[in-house]
PDB file of N, CA and C in Angstrom:
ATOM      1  N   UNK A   1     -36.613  14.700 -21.787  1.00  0.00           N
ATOM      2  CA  UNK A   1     -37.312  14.947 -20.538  1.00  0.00           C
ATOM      3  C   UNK A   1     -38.824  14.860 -20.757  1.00  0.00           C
ATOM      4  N   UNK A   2     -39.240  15.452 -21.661  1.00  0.00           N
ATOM      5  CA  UNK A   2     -40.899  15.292 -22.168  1.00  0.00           C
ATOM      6  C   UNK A   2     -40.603  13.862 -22.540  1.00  0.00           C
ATOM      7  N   UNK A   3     -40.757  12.933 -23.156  1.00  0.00           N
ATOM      8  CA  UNK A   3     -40.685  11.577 -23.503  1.00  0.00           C
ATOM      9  C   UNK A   3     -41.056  11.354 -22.009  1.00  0.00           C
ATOM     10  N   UNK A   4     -40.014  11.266 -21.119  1.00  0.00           N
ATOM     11  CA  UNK A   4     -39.896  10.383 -19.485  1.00  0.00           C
ATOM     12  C   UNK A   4     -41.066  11.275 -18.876  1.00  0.00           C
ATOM     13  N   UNK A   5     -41.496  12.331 -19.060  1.00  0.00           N
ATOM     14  CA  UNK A   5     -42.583  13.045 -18.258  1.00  0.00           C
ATOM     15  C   UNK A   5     -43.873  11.987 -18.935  1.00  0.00           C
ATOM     16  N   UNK A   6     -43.957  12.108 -20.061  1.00  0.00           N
ATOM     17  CA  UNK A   6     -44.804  11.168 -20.883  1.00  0.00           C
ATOM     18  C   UNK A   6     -45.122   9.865 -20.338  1.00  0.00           C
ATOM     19  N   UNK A   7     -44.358   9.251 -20.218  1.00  0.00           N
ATOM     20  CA  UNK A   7     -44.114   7.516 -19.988  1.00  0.00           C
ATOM     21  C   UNK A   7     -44.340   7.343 -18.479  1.00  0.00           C
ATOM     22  N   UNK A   8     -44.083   8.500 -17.712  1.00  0.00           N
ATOM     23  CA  UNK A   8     -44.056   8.003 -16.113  1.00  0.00           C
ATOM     24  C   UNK A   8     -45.767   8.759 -16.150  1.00  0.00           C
ATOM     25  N   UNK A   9     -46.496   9.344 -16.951  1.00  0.00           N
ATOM     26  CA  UNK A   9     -47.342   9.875 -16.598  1.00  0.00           C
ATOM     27  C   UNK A   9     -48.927   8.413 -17.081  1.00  0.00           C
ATOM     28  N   UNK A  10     -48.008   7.805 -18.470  1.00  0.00           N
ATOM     29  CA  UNK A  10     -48.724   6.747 -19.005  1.00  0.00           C
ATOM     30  C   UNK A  10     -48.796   5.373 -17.508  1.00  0.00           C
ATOM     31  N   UNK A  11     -47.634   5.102 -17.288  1.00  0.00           N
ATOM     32  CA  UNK A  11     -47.362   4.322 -16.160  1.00  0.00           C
ATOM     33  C   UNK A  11     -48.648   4.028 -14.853  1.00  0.00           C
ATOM     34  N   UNK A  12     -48.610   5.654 -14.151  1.00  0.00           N
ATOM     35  CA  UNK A  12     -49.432   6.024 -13.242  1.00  0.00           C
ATOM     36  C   UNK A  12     -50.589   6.130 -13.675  1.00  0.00           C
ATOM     37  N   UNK A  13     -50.980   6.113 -15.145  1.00  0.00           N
ATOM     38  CA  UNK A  13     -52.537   5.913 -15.345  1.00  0.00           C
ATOM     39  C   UNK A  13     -52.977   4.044 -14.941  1.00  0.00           C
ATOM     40  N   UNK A  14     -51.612   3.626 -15.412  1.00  0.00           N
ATOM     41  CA  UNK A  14     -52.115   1.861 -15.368  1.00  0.00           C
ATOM     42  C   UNK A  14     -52.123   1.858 -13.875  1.00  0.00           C
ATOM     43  N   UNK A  15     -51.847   2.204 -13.107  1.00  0.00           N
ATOM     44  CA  UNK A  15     -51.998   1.560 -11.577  1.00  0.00           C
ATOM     45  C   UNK A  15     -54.122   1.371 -11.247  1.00  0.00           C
ATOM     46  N   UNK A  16     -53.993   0.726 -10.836  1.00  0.00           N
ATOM     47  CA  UNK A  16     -55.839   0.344 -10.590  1.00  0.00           C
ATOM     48  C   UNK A  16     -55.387   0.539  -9.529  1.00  0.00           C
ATOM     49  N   UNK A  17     -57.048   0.975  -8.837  1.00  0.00           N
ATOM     50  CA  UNK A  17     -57.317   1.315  -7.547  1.00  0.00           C
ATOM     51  C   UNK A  17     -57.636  -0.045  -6.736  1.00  0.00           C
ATOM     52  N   UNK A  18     -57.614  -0.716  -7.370  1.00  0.00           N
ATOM     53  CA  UNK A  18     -57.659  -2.136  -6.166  1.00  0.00           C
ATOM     54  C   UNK A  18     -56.517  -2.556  -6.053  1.00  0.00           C
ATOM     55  N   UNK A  19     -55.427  -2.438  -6.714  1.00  0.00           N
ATOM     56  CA  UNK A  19     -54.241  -2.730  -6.156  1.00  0.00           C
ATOM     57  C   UNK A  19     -53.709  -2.020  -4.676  1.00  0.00           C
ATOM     58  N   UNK A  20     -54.422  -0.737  -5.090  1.00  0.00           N
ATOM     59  CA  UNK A  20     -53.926   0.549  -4.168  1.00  0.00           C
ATOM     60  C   UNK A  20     -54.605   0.287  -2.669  1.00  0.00           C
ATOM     61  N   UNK A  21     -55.654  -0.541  -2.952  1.00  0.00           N
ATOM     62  CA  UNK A  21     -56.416  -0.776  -1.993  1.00  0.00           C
ATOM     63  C   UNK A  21     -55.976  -1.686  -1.246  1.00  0.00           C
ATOM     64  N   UNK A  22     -55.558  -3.203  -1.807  1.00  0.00           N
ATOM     65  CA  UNK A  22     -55.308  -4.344  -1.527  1.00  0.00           C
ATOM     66  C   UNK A  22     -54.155  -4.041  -0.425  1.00  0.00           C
ATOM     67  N   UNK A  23     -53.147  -3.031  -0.843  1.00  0.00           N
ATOM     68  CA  UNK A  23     -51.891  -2.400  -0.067  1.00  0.00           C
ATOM     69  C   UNK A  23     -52.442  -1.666   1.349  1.00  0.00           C
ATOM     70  N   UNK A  24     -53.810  -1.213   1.884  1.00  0.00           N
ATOM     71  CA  UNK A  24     -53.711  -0.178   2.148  1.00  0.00           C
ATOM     72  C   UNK A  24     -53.557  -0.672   3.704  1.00  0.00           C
ATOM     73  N   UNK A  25     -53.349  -1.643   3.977  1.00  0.00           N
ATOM     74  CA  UNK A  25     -53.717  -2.346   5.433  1.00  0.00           C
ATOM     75  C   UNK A  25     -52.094  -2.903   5.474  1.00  0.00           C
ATOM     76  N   UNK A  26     -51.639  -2.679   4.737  1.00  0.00           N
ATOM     77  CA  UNK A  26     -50.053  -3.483   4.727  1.00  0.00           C
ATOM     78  C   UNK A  26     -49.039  -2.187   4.194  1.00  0.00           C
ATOM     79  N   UNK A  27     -48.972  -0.976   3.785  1.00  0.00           N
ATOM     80  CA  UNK A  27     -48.526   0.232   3.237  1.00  0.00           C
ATOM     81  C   UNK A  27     -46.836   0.258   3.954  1.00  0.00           C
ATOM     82  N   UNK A  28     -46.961   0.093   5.289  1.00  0.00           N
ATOM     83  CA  UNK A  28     -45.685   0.156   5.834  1.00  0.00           C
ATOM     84  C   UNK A  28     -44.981  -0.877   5.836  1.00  0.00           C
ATOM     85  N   UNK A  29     -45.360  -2.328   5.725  1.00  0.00           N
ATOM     86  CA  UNK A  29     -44.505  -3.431   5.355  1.00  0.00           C
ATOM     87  C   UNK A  29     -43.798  -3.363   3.621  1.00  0.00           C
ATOM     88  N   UNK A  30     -44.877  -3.073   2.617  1.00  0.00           N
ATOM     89  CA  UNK A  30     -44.652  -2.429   1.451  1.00  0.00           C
ATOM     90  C   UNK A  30     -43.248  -1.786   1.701  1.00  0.00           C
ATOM     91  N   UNK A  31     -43.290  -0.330   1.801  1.00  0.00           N
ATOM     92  CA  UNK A  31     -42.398   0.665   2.160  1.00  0.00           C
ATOM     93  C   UNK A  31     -41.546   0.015   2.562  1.00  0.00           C
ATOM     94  N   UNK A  32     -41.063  -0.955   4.131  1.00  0.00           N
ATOM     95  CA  UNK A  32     -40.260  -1.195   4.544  1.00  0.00           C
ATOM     96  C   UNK A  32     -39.002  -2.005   3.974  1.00  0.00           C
ATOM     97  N   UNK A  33     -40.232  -3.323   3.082  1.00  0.00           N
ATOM     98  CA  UNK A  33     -39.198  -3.894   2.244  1.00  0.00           C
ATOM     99  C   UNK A  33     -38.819  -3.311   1.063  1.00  0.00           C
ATOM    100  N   UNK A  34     -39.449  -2.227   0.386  1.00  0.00           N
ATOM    101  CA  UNK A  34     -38.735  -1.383  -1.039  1.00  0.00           C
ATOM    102  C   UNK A  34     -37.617  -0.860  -0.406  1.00  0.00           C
ATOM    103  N   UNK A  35     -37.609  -0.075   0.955  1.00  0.00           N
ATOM    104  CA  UNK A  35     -36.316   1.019   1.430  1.00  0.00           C
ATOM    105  C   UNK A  35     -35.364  -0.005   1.981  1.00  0.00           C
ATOM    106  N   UNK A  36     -35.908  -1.094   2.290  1.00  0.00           N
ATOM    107  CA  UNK A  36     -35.151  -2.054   2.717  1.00  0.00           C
ATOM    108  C   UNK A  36     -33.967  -2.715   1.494  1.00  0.00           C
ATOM    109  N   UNK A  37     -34.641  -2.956   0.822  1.00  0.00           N
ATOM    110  CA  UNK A  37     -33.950  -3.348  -0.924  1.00  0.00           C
ATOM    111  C   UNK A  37     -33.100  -1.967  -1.284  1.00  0.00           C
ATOM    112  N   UNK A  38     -33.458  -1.448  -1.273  1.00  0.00           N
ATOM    113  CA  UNK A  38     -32.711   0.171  -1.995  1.00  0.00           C
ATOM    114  C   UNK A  38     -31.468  -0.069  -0.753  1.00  0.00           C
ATOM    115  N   UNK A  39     -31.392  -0.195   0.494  1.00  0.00           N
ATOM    116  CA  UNK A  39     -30.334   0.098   1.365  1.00  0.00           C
ATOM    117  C   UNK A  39     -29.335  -1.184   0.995  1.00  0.00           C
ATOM    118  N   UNK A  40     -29.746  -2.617   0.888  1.00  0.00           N
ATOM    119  CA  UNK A  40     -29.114  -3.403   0.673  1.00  0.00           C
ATOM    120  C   UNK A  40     -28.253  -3.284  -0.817  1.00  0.00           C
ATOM    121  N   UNK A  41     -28.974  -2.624  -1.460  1.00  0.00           N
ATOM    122  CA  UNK A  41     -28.273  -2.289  -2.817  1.00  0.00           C
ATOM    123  C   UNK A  41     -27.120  -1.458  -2.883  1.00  0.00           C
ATOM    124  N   UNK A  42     -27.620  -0.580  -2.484  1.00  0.00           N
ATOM    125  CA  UNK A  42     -26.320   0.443  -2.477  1.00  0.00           C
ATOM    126  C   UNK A  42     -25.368   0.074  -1.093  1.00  0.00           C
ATOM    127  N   UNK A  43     -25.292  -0.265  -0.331  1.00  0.00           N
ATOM    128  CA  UNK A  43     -24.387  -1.060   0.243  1.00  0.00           C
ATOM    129  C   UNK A  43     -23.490  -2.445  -0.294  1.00  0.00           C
ATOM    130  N   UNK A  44     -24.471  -2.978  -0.916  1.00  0.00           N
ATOM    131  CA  UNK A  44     -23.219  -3.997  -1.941  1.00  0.00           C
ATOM    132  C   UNK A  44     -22.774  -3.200  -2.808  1.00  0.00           C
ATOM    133  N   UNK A  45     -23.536  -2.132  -3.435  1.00  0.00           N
ATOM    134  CA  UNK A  45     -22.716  -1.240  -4.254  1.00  0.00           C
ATOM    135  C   UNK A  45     -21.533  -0.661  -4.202  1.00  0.00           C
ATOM    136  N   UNK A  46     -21.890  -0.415  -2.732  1.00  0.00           N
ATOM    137  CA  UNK A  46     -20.193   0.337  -1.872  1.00  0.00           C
ATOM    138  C   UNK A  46     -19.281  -0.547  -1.404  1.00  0.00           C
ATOM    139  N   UNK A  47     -19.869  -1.724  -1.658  1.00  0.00           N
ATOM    140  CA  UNK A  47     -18.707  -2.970  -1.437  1.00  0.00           C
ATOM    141  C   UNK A  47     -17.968  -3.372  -2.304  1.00  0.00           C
ATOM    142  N   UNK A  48     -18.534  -3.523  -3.883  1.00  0.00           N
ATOM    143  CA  UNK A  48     -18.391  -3.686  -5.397  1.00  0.00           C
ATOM    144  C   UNK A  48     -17.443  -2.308  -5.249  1.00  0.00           C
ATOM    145  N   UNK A  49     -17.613  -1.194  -4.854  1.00  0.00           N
ATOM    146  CA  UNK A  49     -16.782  -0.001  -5.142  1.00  0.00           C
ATOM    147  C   UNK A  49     -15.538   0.243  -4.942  1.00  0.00           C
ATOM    148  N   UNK A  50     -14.900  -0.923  -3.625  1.00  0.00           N
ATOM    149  CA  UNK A  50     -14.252  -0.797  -2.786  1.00  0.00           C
ATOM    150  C   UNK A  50     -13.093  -1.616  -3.904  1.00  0.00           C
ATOM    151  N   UNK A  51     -13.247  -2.236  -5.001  1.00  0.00           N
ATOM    152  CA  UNK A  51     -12.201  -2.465  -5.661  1.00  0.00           C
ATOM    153  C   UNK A  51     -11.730  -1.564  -6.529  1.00  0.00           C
ATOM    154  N   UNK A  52     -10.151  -1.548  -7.129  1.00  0.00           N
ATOM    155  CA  UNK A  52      -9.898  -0.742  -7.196  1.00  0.00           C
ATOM    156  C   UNK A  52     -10.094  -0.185  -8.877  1.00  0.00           C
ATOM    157  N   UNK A  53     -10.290  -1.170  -9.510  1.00  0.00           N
ATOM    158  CA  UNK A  53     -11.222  -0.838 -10.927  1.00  0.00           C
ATOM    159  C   UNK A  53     -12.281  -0.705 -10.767  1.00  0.00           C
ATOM    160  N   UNK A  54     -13.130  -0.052  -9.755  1.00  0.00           N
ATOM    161  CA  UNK A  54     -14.779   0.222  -9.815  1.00  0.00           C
ATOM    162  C   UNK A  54     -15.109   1.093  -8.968  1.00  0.00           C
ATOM    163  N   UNK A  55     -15.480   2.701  -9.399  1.00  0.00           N
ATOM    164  CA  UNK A  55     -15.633   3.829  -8.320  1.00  0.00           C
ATOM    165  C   UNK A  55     -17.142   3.094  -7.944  1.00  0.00           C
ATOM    166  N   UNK A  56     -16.843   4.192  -6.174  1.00  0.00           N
ATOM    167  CA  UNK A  56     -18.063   3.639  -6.004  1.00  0.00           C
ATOM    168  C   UNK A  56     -19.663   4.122  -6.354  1.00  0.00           C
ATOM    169  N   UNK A  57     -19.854   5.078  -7.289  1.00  0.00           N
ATOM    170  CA  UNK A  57     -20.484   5.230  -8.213  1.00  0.00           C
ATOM    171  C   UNK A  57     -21.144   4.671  -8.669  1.00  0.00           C
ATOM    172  N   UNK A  58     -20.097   4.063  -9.839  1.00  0.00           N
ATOM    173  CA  UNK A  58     -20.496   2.750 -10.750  1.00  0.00           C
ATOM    174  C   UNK A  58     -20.955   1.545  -9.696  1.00  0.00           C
ATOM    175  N   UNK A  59     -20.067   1.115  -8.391  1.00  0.00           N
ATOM    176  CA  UNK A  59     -20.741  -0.112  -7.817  1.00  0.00           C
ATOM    177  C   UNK A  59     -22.218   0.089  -7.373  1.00  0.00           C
ATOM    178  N   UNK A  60     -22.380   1.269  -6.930  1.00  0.00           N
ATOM    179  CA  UNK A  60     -23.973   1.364  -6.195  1.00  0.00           C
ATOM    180  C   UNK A  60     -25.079   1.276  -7.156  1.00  0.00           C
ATOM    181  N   UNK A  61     -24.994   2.195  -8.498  1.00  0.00           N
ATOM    182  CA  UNK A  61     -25.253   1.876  -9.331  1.00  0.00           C
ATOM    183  C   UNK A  61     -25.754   0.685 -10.200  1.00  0.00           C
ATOM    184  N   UNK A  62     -24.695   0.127 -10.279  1.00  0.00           N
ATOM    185  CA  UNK A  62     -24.683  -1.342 -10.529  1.00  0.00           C
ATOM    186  C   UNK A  62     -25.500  -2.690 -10.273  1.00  0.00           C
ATOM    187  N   UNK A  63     -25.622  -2.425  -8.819  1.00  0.00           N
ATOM    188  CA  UNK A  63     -26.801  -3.256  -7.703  1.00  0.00           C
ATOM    189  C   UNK A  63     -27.702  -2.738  -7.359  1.00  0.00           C
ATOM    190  N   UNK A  64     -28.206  -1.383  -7.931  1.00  0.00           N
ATOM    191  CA  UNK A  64     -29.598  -0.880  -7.500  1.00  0.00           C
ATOM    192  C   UNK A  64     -30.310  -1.943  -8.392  1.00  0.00           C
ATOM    193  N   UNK A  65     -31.583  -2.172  -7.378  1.00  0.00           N
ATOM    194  CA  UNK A  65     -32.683  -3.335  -8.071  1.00  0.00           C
ATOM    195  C   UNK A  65     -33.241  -2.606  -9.280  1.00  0.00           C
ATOM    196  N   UNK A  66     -33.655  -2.900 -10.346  1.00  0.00           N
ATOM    197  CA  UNK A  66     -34.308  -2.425 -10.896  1.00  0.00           C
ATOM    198  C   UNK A  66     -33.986  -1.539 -11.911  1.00  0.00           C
ATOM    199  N   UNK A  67     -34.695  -0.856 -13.108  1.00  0.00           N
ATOM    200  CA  UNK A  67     -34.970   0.184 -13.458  1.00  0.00           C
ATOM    201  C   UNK A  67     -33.239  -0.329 -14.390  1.00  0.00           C
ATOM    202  N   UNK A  68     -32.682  -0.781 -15.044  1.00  0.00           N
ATOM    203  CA  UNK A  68     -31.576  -1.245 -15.810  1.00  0.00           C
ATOM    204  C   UNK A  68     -31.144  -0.233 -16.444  1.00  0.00           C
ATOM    205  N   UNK A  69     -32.118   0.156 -17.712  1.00  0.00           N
ATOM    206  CA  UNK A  69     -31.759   0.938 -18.937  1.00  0.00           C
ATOM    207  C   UNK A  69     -31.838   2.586 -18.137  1.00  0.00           C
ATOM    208  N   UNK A  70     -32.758   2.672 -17.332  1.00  0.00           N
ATOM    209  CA  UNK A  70     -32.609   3.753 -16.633  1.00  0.00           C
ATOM    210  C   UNK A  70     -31.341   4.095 -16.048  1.00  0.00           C
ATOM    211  N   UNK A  71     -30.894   3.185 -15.096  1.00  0.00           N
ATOM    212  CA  UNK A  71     -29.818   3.390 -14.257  1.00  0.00           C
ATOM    213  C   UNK A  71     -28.140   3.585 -15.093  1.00  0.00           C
ATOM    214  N   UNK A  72     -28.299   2.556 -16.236  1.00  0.00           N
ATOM    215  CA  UNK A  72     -27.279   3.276 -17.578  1.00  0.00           C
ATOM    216  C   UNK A  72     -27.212   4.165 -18.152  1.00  0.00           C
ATOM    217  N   UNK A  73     -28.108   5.040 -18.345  1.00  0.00           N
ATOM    218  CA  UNK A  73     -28.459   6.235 -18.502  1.00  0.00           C
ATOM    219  C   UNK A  73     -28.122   7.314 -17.737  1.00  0.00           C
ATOM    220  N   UNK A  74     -28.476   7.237 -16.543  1.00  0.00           N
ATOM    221  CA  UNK A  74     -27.860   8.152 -15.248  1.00  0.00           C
ATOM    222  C   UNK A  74     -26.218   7.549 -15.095  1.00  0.00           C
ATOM    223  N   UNK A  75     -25.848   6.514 -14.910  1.00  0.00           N
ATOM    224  CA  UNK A  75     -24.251   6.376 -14.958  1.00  0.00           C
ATOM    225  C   UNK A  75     -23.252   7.197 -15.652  1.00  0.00           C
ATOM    226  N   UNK A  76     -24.725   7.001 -17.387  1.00  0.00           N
ATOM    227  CA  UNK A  76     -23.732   7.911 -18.109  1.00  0.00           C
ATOM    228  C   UNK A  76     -23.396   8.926 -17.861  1.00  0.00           C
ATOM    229  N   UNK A  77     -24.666  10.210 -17.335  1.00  0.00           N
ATOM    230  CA  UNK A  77     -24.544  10.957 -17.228  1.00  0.00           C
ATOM    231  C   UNK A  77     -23.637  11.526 -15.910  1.00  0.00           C
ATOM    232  N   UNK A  78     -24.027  10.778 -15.044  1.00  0.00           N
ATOM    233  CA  UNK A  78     -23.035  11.012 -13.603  1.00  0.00           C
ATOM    234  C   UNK A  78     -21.459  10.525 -13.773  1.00  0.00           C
ATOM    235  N   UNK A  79     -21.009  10.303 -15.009  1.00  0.00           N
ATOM    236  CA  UNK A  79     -19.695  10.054 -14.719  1.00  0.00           C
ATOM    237  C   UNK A  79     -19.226   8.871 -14.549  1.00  0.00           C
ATOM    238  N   UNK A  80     -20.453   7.149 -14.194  1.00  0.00           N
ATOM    239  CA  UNK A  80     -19.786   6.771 -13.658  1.00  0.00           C
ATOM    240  C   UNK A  80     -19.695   5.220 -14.988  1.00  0.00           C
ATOM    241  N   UNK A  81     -19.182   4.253 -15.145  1.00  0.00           N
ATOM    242  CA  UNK A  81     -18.870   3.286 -16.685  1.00  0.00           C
ATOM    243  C   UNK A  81     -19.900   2.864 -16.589  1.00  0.00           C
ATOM    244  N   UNK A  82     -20.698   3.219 -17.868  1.00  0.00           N
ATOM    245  CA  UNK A  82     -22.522   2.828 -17.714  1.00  0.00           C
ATOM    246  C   UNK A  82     -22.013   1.308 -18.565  1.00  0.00           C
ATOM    247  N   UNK A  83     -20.919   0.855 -19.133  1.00  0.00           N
ATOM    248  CA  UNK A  83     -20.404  -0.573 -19.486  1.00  0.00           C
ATOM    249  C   UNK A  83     -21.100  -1.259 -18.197  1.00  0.00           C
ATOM    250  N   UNK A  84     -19.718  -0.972 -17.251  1.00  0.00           N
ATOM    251  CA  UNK A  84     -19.927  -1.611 -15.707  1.00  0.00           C
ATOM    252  C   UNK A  84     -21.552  -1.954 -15.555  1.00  0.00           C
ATOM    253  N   UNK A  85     -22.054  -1.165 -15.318  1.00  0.00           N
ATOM    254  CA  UNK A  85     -23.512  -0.627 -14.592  1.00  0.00           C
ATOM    255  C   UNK A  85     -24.405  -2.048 -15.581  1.00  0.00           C
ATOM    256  N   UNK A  86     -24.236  -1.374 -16.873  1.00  0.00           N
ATOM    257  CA  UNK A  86     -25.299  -2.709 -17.729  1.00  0.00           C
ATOM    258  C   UNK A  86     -25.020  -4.221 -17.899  1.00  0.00           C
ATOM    259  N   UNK A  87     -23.720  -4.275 -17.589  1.00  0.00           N
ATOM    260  CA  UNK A  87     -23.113  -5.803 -17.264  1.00  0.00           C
ATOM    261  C   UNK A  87     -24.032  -6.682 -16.112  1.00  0.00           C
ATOM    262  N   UNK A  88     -23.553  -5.550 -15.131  1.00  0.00           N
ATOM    263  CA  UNK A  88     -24.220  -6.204 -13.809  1.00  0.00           C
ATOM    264  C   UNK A  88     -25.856  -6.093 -13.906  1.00  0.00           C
ATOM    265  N   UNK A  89     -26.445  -5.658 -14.346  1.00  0.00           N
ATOM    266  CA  UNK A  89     -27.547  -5.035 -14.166  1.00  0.00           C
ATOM    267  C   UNK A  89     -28.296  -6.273 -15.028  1.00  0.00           C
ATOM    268  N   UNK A  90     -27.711  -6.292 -16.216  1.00  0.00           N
ATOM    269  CA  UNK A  90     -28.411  -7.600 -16.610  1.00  0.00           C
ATOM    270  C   UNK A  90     -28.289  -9.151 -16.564  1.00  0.00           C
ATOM    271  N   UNK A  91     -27.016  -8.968 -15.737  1.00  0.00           N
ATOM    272  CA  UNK A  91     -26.649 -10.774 -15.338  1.00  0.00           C
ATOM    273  C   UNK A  91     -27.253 -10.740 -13.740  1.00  0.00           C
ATOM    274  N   UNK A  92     -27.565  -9.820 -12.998  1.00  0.00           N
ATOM    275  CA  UNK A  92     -27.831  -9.715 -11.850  1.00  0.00           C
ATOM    276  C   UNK A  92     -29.455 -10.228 -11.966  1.00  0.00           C
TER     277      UNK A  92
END
């Protein structure tokens, strides 16, 4: 947990303020398409789930954008085949 407090704290130092800026006139299109991506994900996730070798857990999981080694990590821990999860995650 200190390590990931560490690394997300290193992370947020790299963001520059002109990026932050460049966003600031567009913030809700930003937003719209990240929550937009996150909904499409976990909805194919729950589609991937709907077979009968793959809780739907592991499918949502699976198709979240992003964040790979992370999201195998939480699979593991939630129970759900962090196998599954890193298959897709890196051919996706």
């Amino acid at each position: 947990v200190a390590a990931q407090g560490v690394l997300g704290v290193y992370i947020g130092t790299m963001v520059q303020q002109d990026a932050l800026s460049a966003l600031r006139d567009d913030w809700a299109i930003v937003l719209g398409v990240a929550i937009g991506t996150l909904v499409l994900s976990v909805i194919a996730g729950a589609l991937l789930g709907m077979r009968r070798d793959v809780t739907a857990l592991t499918g949502s999981l699976a198709l979240v954008a992003g964040g790979a080694s992370g999201l195998v990590a939480i699979a593991r821990e939630l129970g759900g085949d962090d196998r599954v999860v890193a298959v897709v995650q890196y051919l996706r």
